[in-house]
Protein backbone atom coordinates (compact mmCIF):
# COMPACT_ATOMS: atom_id res chain seq x y z
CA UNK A 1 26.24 130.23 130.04
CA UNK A 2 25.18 131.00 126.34
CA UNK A 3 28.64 130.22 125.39
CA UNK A 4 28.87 126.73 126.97
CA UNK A 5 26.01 125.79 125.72
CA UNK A 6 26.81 126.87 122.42
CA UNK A 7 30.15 124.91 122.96
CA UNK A 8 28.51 121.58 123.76
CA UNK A 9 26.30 121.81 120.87
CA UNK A 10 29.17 122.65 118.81
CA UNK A 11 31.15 119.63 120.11
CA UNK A 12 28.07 116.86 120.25
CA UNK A 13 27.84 118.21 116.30
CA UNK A 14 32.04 117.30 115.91
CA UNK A 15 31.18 114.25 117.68
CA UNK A 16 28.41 113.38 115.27
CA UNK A 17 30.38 114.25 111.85
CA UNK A 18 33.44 112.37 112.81
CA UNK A 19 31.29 109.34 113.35
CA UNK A 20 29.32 109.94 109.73
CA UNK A 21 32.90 110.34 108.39
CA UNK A 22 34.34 106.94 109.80
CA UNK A 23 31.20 104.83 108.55
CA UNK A 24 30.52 106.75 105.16
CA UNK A 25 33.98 108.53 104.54
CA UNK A 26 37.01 107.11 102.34
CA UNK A 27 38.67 104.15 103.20
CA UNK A 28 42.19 104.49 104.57
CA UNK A 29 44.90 105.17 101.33
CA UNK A 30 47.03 102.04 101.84
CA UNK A 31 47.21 99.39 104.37
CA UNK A 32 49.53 96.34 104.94
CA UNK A 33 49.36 93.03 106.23
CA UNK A 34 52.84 91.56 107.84
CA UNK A 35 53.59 88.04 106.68
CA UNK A 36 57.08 87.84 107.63
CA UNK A 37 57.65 85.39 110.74
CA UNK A 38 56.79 81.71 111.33
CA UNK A 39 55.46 79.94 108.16
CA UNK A 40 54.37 76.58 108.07
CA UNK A 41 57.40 74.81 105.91
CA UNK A 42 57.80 71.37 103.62
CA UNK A 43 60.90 70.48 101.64
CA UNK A 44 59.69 68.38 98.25
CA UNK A 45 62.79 66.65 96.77
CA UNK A 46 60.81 64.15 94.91
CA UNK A 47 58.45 66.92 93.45
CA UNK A 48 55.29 65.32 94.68
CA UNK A 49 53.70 68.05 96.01
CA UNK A 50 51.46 69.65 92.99
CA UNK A 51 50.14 66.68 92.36
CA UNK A 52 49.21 65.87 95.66
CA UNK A 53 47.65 68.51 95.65
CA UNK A 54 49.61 70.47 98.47
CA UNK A 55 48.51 73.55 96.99
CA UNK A 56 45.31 73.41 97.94
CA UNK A 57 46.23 74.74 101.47
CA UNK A 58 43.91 72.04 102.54
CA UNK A 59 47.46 70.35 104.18
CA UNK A 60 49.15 71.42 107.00
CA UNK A 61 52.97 71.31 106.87
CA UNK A 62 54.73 70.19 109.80
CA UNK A 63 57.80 72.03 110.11
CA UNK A 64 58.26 75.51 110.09
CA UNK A 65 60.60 78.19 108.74
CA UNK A 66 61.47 82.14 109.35
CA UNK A 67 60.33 84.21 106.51
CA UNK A 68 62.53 86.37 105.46
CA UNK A 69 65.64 83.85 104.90
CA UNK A 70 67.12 80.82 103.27
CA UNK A 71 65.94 77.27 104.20
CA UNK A 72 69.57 75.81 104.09
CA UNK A 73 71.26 78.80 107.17
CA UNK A 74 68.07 77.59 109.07
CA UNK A 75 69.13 73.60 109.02
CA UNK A 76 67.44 72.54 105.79
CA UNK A 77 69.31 70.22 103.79
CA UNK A 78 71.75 67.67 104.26
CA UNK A 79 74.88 68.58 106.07
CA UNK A 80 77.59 70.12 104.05
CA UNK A 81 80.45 72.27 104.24
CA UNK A 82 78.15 74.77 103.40
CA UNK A 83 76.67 77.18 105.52
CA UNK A 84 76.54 73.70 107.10
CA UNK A 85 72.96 72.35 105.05
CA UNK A 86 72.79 72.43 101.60
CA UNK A 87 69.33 72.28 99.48
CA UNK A 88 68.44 72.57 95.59
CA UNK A 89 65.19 71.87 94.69
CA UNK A 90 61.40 72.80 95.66
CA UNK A 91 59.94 73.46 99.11
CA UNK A 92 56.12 74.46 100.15
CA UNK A 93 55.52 77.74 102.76
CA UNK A 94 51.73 77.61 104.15
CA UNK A 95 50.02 80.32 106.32
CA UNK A 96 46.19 81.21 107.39
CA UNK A 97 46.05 85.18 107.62
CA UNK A 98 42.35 86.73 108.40
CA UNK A 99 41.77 89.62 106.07
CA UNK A 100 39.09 92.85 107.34
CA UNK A 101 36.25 92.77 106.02
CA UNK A 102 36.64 96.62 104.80
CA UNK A 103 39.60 95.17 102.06
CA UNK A 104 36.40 94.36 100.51
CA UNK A 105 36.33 96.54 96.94
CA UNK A 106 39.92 97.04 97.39
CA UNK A 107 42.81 96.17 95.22
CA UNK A 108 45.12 93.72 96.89
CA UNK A 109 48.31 93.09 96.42
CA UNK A 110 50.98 90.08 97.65
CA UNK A 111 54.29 91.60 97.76
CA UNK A 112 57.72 89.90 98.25
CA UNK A 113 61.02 91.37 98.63
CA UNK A 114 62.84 88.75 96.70
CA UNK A 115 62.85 84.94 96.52
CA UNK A 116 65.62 82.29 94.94
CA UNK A 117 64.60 81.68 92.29
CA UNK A 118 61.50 80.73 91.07
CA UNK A 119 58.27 80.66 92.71
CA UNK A 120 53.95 79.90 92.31
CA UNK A 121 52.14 81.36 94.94
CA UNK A 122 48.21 79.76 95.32
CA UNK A 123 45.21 81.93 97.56
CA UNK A 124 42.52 79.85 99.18
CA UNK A 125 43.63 76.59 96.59
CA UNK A 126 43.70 78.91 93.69
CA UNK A 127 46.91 80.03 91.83
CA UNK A 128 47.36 83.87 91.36
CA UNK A 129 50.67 83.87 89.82
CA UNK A 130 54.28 82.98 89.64
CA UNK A 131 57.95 84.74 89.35
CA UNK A 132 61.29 84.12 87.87
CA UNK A 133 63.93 85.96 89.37
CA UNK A 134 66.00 86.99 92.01
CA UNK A 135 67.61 90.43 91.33
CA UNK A 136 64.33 92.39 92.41
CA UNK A 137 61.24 92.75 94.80
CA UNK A 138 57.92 91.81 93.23
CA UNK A 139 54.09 92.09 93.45
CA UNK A 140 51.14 89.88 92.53
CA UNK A 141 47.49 90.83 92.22
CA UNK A 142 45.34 88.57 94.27
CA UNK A 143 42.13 90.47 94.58
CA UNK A 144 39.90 87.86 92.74
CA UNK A 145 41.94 85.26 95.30
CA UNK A 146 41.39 86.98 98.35
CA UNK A 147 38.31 86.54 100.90
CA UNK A 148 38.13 89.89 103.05
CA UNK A 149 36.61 89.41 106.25
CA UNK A 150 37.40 85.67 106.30
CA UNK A 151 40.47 83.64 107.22
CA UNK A 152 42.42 83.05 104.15
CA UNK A 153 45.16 80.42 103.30
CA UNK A 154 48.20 81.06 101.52
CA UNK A 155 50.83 78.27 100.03
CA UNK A 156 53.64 79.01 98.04
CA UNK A 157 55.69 77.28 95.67
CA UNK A 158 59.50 77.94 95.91
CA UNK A 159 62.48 76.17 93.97
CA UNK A 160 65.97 76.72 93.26
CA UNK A 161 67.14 74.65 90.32
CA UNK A 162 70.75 72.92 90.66
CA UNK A 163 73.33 74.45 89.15
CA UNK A 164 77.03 72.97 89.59
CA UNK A 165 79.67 75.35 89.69
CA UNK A 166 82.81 73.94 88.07
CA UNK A 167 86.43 74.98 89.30
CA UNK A 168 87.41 77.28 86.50
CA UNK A 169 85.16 79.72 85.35
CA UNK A 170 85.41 79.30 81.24
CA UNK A 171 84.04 75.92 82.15
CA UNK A 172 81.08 76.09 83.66
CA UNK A 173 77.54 74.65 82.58
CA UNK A 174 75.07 77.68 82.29
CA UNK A 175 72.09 75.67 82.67
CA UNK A 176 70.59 78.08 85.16
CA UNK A 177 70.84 81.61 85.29
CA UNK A 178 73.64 82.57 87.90
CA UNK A 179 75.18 85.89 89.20
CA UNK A 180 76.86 85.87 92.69
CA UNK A 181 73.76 85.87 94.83
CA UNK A 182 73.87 81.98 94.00
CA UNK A 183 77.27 81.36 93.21
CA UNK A 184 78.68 80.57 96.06
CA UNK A 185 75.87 78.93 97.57
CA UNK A 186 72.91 77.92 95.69
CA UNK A 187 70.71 79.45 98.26
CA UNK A 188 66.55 78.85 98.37
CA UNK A 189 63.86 80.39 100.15
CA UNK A 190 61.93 83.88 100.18
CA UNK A 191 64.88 85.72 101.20
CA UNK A 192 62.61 89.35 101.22
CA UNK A 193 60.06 90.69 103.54
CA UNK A 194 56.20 89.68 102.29
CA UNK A 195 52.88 91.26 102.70
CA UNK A 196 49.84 92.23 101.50
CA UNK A 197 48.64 95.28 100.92
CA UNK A 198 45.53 96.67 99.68
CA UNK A 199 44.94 100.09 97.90
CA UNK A 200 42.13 102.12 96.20
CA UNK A 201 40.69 100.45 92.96
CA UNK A 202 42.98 103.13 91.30
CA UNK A 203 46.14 103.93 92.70
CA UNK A 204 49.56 104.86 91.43
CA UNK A 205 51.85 101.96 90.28
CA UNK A 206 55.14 103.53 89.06
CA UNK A 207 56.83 106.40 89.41
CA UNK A 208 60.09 107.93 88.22
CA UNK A 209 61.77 111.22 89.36
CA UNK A 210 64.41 112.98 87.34
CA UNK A 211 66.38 115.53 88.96
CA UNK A 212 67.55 118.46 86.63
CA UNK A 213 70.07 120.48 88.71
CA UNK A 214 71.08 123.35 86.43
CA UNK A 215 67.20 124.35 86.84
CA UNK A 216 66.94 123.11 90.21
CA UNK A 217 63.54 121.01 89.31
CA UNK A 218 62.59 117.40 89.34
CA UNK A 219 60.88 115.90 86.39
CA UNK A 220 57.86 113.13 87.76
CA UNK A 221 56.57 110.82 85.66
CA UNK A 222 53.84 108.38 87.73
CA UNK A 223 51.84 105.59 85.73
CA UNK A 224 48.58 105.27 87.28
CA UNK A 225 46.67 101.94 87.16
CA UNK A 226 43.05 101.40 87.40
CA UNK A 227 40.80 98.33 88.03
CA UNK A 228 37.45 99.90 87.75
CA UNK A 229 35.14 99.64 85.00
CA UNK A 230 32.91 101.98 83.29
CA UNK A 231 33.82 105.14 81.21
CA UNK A 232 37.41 107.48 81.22
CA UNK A 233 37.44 109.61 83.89
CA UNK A 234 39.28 112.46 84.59
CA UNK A 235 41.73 112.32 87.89
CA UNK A 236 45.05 114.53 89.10
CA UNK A 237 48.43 113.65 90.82
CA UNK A 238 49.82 115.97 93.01
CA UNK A 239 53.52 116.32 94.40
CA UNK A 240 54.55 118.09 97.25
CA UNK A 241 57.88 117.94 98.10
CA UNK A 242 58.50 120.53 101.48
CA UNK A 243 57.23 123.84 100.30
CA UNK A 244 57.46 122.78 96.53
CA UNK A 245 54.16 121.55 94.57
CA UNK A 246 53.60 120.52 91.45
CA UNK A 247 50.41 118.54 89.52
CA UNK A 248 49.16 117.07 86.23
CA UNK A 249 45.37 116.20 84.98
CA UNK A 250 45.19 113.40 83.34
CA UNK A 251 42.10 110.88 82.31
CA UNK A 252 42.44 107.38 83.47
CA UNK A 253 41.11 104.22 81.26
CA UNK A 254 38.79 102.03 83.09
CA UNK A 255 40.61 98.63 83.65
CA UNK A 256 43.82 100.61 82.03
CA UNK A 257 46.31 102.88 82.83
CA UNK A 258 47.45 106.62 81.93
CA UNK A 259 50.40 108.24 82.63
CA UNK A 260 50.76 111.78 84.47
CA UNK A 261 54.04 113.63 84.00
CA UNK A 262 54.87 116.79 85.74
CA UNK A 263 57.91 119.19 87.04
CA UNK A 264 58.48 120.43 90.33
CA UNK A 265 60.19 123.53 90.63
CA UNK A 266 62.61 123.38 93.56
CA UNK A 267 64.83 126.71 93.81
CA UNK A 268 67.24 126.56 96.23
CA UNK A 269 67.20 123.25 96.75
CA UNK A 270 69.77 121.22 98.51
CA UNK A 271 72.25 118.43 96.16
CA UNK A 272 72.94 115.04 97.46
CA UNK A 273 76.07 114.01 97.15
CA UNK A 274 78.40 111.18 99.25
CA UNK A 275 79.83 114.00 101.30
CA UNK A 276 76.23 115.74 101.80
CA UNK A 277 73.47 112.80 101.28
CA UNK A 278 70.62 115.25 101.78
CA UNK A 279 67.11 113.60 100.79
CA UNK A 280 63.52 114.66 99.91
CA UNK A 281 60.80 112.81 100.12
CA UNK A 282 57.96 113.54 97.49
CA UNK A 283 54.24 113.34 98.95
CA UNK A 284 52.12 112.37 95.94
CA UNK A 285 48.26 112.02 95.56
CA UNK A 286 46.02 110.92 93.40
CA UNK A 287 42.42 112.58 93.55
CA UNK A 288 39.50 111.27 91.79
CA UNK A 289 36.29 113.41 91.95
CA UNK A 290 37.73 115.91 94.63
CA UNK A 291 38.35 112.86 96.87
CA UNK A 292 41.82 111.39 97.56
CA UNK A 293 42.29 107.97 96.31
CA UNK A 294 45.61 107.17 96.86
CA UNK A 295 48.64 108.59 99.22
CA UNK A 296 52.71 107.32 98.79
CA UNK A 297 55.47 108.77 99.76
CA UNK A 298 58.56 108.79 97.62
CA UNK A 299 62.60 109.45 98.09
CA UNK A 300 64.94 111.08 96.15
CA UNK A 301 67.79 113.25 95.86
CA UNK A 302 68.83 116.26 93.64
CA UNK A 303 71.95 114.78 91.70
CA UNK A 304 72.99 114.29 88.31
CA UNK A 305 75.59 111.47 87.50
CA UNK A 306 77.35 112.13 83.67
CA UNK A 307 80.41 111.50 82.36
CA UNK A 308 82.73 113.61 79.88
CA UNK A 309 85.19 111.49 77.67
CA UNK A 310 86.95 109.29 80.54
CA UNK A 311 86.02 111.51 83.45
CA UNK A 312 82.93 111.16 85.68
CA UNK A 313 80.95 114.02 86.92
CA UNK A 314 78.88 114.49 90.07
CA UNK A 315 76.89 117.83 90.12
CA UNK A 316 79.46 118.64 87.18
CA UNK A 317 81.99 118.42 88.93
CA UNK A 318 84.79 115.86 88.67
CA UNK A 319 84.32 112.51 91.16
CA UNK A 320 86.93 110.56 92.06
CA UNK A 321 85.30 106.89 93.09
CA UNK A 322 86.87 104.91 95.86
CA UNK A 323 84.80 101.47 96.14
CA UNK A 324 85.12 98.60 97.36
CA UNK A 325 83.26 94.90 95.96
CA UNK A 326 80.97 93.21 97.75
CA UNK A 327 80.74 89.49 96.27
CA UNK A 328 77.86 88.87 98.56
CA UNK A 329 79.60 86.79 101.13
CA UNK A 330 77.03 86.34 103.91
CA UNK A 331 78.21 84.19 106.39
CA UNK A 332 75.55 83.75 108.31
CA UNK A 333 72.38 83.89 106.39
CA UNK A 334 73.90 82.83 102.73
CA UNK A 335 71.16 85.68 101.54
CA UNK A 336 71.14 89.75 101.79
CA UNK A 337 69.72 90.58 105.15
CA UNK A 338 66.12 92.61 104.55
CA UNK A 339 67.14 95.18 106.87
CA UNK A 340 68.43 98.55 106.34
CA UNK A 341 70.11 98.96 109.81
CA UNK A 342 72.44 96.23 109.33
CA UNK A 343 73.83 97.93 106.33
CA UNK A 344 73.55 101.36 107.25
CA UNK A 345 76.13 99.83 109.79
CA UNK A 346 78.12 98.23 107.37
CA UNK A 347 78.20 101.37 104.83
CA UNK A 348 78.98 104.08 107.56
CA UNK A 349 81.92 101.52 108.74
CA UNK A 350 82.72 101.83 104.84
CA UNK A 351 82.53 105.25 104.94
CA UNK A 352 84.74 105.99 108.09
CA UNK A 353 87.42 104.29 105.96
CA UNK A 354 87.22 107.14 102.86
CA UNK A 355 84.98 104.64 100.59
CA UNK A 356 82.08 106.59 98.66
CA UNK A 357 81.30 103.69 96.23
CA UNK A 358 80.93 99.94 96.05
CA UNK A 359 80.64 97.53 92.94
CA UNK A 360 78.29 94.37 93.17
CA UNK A 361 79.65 90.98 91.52
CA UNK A 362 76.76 90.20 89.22
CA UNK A 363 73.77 91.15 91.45
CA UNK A 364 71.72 93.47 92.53
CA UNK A 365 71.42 94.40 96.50
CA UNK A 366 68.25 94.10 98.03
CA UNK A 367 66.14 97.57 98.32
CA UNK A 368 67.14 98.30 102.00
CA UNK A 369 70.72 98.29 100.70
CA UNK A 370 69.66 101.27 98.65
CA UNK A 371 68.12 103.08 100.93
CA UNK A 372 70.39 102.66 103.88
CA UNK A 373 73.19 103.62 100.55
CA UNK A 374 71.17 106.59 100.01
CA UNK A 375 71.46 107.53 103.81
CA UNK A 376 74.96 106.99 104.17
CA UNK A 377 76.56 108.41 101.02
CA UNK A 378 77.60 105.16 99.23
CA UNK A 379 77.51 104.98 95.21
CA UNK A 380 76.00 101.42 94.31
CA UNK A 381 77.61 99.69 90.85
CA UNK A 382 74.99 96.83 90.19
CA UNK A 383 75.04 94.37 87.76
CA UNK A 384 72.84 91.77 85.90
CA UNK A 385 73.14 88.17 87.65
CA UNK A 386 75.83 87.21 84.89
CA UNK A 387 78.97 85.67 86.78
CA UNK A 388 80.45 85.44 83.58
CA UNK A 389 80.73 85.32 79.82
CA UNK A 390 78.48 81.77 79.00
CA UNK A 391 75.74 82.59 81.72
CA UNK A 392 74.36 85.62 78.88
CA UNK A 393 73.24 83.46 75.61
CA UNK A 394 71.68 80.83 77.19
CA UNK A 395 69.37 83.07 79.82
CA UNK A 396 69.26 85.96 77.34
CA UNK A 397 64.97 86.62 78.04
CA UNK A 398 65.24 86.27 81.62
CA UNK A 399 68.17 88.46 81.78
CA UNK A 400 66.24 91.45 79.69
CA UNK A 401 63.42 91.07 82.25
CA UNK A 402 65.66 91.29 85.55
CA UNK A 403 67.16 94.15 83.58
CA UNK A 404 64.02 96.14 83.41
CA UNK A 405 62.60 95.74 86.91
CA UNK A 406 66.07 96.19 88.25
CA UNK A 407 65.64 100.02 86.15
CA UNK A 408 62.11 100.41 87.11
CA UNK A 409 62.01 99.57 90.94
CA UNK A 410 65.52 101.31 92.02
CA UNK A 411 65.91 104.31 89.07
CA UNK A 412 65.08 106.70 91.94
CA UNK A 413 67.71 106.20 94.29
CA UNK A 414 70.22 108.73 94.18
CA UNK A 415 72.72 105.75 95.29
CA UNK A 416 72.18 103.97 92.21
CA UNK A 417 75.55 104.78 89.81
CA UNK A 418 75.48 102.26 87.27
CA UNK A 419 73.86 98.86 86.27
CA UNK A 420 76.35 96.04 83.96
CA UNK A 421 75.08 93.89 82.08
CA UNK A 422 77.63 91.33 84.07
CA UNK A 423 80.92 90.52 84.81
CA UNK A 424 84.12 89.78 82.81
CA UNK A 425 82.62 89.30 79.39
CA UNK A 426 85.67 87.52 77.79
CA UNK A 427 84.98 87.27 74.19
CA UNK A 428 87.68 83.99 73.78
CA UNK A 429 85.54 82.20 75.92
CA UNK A 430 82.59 81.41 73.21
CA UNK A 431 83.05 78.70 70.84
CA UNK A 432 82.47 80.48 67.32
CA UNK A 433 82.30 83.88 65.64
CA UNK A 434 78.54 83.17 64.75
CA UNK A 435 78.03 83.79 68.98
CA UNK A 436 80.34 86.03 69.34
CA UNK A 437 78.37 87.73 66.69
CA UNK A 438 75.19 87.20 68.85
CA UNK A 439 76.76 88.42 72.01
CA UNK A 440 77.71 91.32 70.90
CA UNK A 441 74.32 92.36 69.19
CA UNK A 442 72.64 91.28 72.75
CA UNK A 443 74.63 93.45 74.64
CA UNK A 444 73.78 96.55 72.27
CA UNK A 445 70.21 95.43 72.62
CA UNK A 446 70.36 95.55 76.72
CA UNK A 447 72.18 99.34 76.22
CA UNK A 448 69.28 100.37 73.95
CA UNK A 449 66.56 98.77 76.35
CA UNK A 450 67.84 100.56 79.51
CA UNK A 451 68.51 104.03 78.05
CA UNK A 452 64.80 103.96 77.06
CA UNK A 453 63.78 102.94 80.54
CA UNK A 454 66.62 105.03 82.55
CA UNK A 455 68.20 107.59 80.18
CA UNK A 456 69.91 109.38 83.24
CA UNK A 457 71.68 106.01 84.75
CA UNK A 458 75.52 104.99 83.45
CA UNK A 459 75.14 101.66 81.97
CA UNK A 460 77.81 99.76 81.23
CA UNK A 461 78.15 96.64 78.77
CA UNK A 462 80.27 94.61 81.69
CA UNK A 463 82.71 94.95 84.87
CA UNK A 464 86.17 93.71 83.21
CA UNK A 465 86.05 94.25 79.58
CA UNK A 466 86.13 96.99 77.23
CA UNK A 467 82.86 96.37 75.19
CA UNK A 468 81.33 98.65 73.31
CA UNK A 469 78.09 100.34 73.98
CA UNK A 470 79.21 101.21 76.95
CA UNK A 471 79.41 104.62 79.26
């Protein structure tokens, strides 16, 4: 009898601190919002839409459109021979999403997994930022924009400039930046999965992971980002990857950033390889105070990709690459599916044919082409969205940008074999020395700027050309 009683008071005490610790404790680490589906939709051909004021939100659209996908596969457009509609020019996406009301002192976050090409997005009638590209996912802060515990209304912005494609390559106007993603068709729309998430007002932004094999360790580097004011304080990342750990102090700026680099020690542990794609996945935490701020989970594999002389070396051993292209031919959606299963399909089908590799035609894949690639075994040759030779000069700054968050957001797939800085870079194609000249020194630039964001990753100058730097 003593016992039970003992018991009950033991459990009515439980009872009691679990509900202290869902009012008082720490909010959850990271939570999402889902914002792919129905959107409200509005082509704008005549551009009319900023100024009347369409961003407001204050407008309903009256048509409506999938999100993820392009407008022209889902009848957009004027009939065409392509993918039957064909649209260049801007379009409006509205939607009224309720935030909780315990987002409220959080840092929030719009993320999109890739739109063509350039976009604004507005919060509640206010703008919180634009994009230009298409080779990459993205993420805007909207915490000063967003209205927890309220409904909030989100309009965005979307336009994909015209850019004729001539018959013959060498002479083509390069008046917009073009890689094969919007070669063939000069696709529009958020073609990527959106939401919004909302995280601790510190939380880690970036991180890198370096394998070492001869040591069996991983190298972490993790940026850590902080919108809180007040003084430094001190804070600690931890990594555990199975029954590895590894951790760095480090002290974080108010409304700043610092930078925790670490090694994990991982004897024993298993290589990836396209015969044996064996992945970890890193746990890592960031505690502030004793109390755990921030949780993500991040995959990798133990490989090292080098070359020596004309050979290439996997593990250090010599790797013979069978690959096939993909020029992005999708004939049903015009865009890269955002969905890992459909290419896990189409890269085991790959495989059961003796492929290990395939090479992009100036583009990128999406990220779910990476990781289903990382599953299935297949080595991923990217490259820069330059179809060819005239599409560099003329787009040189927004080609250096698409470089670096191609680098930053996919340097830790172990999939990822090599990023060009575009395809067939024929020299005889420019008018004059003087940019030949210029070429040249912009292509040693992009080697220089990628080996200081990804020393480990084979960059090459083009697919097609011998151009020197180059691996």
């Amino acid at each position: 009898y003593m016992s039970l009683n003992r018991l009950t008071r033991l459990l009515a005490l439980i009872l009691c601190c679990g509900c202290f610790f869902t009012l008082h404790g720490q909010p959850p680490k990271r939570e999402q919002i889902d914002l792919n589906g129905t959107w409200e939709f509005r082509l704008d051909p005549n551009s009319a839409g900023e100024a009347g004021g369409w961003a407001s939100g204050r407008e309903r659209f009256a048509e409506s459109i999938r999100v993820p996908g392009a407008w022209q596969a889902q009848g957009f457009g004027k009939p065409s021979g392509v993918l039957r509609h064909d649209y260049s020019g801007k379009a409006w996406y509205r939607r009224e999403i309720a935030v909780p009301g315990s987002w409220k002192g959080r840092s929030i976050s719009l993320r999109v997994g890739g739109v063509l090409r350039r976009a604004k997005f507005f919060v509640n009638g206010e703008a919180a930022g634009e994009h230009d590209g298409f080779s990459t996912p993205f993420s805007i802060d909207v915490t000063k924009h967003i209205h927890p515990g309220a409904t909030n209304t989100l309009v965005f912005l979307v336009e994909n400039p015209a850019n004729p494609i001539e018959e013959s390559p060498d002479k083509q106007k390069a008046t917009e930046p073009t890689g094969m993603i919007n070669y063939i068709g000069n696709w529009g729309g958020i073609y990527g999965k959106v939401e919004l998430e909302a995280t601790s007002p510190a939380w880690m932004d970036e991180v890198s992971i370096a394998p070492e094999i001869q040591n069996r360790q991983a190298h972490f580097k993790i940026k850590i980002r902080s919108a809180e004011s007040g003084s430094p304080y001190p804070a600690r990342v931890e990594a555990e990857v199975d029954q590895f750990r590894g951790s760095a102090d480090v002290t974080v700026q108010p409304e700043g950033e610092a930078v925790a680099e670490f090694v994990v020690k991982m004897p024993g542990a298993r290589l990836w390889s396209p015969d044996a794609p064996h992945l970890y996945t890193a746990k890592l935490r960031l505690v502030i105070g004793g109390e755990e701020r921030d949780l993500i989970g991040e995959r990798f594999g133990m490989r090292e990709i080098t070359t020596n002389g004309n050979q290439l070396l996997l593990n250090g051993k010599p790797f013979y690459l069978r690959g096939f292209g993909d020029d992005n031919v999708e004939v049903l959606s015009g865009v890269p599916p955002a969905s890992k299963e459909v290419y896990l399909e189409r890269l085991r089908l790959a495989k059961s044919y003796g492929f290990n590799g395939v090479r992009f035609h100036s583009m990128t894949p999406v990220r779910e082409y990476f990781e289903a690639a990382d599953e299935a075994g297949i080595l991923v040759m990217a490259e820069l969205p330059a179809s060819y030779t005239m599409y560099v000069l003329p787009h040189k700054q927004f080609l250096r940008k698409e470089l670096e968050r191609i680098l930053r957001i996919h340097r830790n797939h172990p999939s990822f074999l090599s990023l060009a800085f575009g395809n067939e870079f024929n020299l005889g194609w420019l008018p004059d020395e003087a940019r030949r000249t210029e070429f040249l020194e912009t292509v040693s630039d992009f080697y220089g700027l990628a080996k200081s964001i990804d020393p480990h990753r084979l960059i090459l100058s083009n697919d097609g050309y011998v151009m020197r730097p180059t691996d």
